[in-house]
C-alpha atoms as a PDB file:
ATOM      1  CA  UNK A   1      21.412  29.215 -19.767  1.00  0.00           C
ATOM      2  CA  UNK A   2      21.088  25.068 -19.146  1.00  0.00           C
ATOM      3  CA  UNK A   3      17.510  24.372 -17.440  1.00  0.00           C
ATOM      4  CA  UNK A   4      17.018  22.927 -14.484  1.00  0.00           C
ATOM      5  CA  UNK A   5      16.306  18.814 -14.479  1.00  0.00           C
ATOM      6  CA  UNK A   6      13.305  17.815 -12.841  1.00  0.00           C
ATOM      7  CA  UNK A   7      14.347  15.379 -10.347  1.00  0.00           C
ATOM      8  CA  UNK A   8      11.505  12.147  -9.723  1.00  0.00           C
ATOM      9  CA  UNK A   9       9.719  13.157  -6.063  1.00  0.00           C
ATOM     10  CA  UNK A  10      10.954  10.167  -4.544  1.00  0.00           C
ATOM     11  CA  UNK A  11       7.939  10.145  -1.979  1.00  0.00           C
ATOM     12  CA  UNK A  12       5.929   8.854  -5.442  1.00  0.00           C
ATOM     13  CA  UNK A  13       7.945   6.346  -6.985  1.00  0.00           C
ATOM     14  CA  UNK A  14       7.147   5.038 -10.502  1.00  0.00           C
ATOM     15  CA  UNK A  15       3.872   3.191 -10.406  1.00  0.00           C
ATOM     16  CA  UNK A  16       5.146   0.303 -12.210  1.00  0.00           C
ATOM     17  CA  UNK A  17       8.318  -0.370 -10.393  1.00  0.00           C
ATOM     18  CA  UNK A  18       9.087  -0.254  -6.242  1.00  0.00           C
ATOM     19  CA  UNK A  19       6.543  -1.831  -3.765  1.00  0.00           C
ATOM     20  CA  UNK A  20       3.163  -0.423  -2.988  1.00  0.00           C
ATOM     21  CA  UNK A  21       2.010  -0.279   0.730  1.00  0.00           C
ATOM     22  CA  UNK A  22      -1.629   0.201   0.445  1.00  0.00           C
ATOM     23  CA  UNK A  23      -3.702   0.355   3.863  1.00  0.00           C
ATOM     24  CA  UNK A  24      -7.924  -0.085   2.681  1.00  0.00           C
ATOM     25  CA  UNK A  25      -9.752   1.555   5.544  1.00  0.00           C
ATOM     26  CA  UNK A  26     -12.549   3.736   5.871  1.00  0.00           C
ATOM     27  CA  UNK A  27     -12.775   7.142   7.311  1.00  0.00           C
ATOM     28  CA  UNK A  28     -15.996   6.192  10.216  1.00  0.00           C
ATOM     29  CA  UNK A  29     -13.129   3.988  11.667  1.00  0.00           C
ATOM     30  CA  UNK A  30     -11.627   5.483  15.064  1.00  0.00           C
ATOM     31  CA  UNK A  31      -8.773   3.294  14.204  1.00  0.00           C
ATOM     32  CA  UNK A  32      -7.940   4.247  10.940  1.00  0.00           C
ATOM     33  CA  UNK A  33      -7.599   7.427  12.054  1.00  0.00           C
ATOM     34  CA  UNK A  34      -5.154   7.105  14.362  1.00  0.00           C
ATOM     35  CA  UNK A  35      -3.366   4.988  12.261  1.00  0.00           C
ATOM     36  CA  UNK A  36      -3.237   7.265   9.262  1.00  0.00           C
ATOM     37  CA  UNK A  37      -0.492   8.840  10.954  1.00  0.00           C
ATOM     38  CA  UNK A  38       1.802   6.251  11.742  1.00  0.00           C
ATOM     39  CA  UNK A  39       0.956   5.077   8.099  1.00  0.00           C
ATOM     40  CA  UNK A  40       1.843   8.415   6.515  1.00  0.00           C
ATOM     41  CA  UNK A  41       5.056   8.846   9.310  1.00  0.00           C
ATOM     42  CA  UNK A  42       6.312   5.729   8.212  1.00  0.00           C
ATOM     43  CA  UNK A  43       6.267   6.442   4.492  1.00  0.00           C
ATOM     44  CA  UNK A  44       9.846   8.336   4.376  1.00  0.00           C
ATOM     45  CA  UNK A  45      11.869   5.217   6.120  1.00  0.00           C
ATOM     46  CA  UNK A  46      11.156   3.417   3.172  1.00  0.00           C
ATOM     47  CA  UNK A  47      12.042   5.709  -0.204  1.00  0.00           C
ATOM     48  CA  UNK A  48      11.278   2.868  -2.606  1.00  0.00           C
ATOM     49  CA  UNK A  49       7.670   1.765  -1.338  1.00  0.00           C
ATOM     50  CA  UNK A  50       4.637   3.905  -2.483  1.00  0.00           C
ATOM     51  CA  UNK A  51       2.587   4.506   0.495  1.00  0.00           C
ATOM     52  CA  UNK A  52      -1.006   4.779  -0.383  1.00  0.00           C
ATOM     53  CA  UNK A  53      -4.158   5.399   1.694  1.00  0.00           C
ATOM     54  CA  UNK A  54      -7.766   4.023   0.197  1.00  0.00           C
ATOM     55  CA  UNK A  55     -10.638   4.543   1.659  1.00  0.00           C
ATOM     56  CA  UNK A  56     -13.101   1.926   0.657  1.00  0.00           C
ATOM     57  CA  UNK A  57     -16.483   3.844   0.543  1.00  0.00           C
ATOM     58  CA  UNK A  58     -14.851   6.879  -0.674  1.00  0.00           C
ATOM     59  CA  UNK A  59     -13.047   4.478  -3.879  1.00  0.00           C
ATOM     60  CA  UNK A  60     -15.478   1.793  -3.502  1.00  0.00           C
ATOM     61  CA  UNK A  61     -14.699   1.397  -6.869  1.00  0.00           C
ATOM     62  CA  UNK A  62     -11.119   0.187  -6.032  1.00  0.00           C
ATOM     63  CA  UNK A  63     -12.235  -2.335  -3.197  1.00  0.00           C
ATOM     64  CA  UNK A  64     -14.538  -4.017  -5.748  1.00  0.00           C
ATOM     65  CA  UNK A  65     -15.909  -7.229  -4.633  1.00  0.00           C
ATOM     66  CA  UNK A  66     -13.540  -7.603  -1.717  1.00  0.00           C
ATOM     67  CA  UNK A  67     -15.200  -7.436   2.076  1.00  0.00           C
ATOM     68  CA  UNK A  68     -13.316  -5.742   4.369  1.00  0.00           C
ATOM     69  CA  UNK A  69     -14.055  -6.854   7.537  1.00  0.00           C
ATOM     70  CA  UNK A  70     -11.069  -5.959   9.907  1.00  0.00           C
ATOM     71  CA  UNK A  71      -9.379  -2.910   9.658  1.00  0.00           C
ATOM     72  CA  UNK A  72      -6.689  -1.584   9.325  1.00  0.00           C
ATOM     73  CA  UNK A  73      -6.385  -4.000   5.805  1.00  0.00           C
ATOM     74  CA  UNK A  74      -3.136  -3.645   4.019  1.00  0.00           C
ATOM     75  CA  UNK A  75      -2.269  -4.713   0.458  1.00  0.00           C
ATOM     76  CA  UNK A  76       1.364  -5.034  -0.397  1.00  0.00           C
ATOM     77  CA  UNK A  77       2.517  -5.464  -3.306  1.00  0.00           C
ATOM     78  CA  UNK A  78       5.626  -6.259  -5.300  1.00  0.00           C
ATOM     79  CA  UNK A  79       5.309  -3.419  -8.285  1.00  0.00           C
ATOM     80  CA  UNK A  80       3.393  -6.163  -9.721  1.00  0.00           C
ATOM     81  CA  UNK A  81       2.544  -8.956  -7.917  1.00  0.00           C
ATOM     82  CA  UNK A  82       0.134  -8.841  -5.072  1.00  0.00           C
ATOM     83  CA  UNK A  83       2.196 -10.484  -2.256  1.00  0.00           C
ATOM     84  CA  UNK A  84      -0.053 -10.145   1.118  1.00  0.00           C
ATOM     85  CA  UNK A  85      -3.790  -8.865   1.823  1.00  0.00           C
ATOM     86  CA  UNK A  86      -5.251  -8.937   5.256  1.00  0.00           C
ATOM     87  CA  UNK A  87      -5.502  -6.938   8.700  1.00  0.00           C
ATOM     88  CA  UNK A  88      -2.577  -6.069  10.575  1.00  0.00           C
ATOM     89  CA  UNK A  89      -2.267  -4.819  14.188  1.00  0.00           C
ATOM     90  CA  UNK A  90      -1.511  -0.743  13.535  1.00  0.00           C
ATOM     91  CA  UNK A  91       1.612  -0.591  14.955  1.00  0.00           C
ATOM     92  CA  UNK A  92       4.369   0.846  13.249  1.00  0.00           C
ATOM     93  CA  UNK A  93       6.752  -2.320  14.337  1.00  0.00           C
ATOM     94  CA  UNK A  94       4.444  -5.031  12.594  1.00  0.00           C
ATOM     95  CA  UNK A  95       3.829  -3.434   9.038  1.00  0.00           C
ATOM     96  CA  UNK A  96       7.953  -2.747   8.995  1.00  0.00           C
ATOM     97  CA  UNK A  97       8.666  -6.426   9.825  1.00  0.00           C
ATOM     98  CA  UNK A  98       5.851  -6.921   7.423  1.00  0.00           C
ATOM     99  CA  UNK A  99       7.566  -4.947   4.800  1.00  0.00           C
ATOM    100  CA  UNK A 100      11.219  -6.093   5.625  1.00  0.00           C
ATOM    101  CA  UNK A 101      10.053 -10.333   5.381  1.00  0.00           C
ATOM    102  CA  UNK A 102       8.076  -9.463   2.062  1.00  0.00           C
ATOM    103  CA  UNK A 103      11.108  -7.759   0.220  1.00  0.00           C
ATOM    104  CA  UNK A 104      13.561 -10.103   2.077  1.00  0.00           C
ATOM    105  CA  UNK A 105      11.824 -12.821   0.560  1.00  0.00           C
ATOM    106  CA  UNK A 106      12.689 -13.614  -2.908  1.00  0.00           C
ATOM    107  CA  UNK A 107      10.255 -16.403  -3.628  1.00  0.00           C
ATOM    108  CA  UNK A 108       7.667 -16.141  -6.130  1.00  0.00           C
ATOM    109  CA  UNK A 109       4.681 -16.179  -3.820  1.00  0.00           C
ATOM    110  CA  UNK A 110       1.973 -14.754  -4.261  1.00  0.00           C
ATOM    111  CA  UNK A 111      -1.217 -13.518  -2.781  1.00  0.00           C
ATOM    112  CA  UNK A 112      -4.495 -14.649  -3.869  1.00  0.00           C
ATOM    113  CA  UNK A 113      -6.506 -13.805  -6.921  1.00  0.00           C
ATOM    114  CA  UNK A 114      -8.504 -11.606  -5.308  1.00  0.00           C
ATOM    115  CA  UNK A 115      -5.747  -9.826  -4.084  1.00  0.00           C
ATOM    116  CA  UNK A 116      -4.247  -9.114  -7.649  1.00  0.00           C
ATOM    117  CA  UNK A 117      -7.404  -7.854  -8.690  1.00  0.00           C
ATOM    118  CA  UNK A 118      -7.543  -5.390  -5.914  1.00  0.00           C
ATOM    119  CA  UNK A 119      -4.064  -3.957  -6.395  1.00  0.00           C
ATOM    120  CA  UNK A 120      -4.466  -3.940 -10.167  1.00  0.00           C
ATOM    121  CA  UNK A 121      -7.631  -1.223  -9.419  1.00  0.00           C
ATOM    122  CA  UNK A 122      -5.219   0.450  -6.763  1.00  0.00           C
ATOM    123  CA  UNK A 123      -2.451   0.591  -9.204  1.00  0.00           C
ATOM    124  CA  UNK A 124      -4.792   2.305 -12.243  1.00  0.00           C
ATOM    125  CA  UNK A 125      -6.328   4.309  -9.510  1.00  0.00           C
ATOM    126  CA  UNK A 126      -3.164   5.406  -8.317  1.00  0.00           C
ATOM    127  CA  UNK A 127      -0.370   4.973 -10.948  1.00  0.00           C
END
């Protein structure tokens, strides 16, 4: 009798390959909350990106020295380049157009230092 092949969960793509979608918030924050939702509801439209949700005082640890002052904060990343840190309005249109431009755009840009530090934390947090 063959055995069954265990198929990847594509919900959790490889840590380091695929884009990583990662929204820094913080649970006190009436908007994170409702936006958790459209953050997790989004996930499935786009199989290859890892969707992951941080929340800074519960992984302070992860947010390091970086001050989030707007929220929600998102952090995408290329699978290994951090490509754009900041707030975003939480609405489901903006972080797809976000998402879309980003992957769309083959340059080698980059986000700040600060930025790769953050995601390299997310990434051995979350990997």
């Amino acid at each position: 009798m063959e055995s069954p092949v265990a198929l990847p969960d594509p919900a959790c793509p490889p840590a380091a390959s695929g884009w990583w979608v990662v929204c820094l918030c913080a649970d006190w924050c009436g908007t994170c909350r409702d936006y958790r939702a459209l953050f997790d509801a989004l996930a499935p439209a786009y199989p290859g990106v890892r969707f992951v949700w941080v929340d800074i005082e519960d992984e302070a640890d992860v947010a390091g020295d970086l001050d989030v002052e707007t929220f929600p904060t998102l952090l995408i990343a290329d699978g290994q380049t951090a490509r754009f840190l900041g707030p975003l309005l939480p609405q489901a249109g903006v972080l797809s157009r976000l998402i879309e431009s980003l992957q769309a755009d083959q340059s080698s840009a980059r986000a700040d230092p600060q930025a790769q530090a953050v995601f390299e934390r997310v990434r051995t947090a979350h990997g």
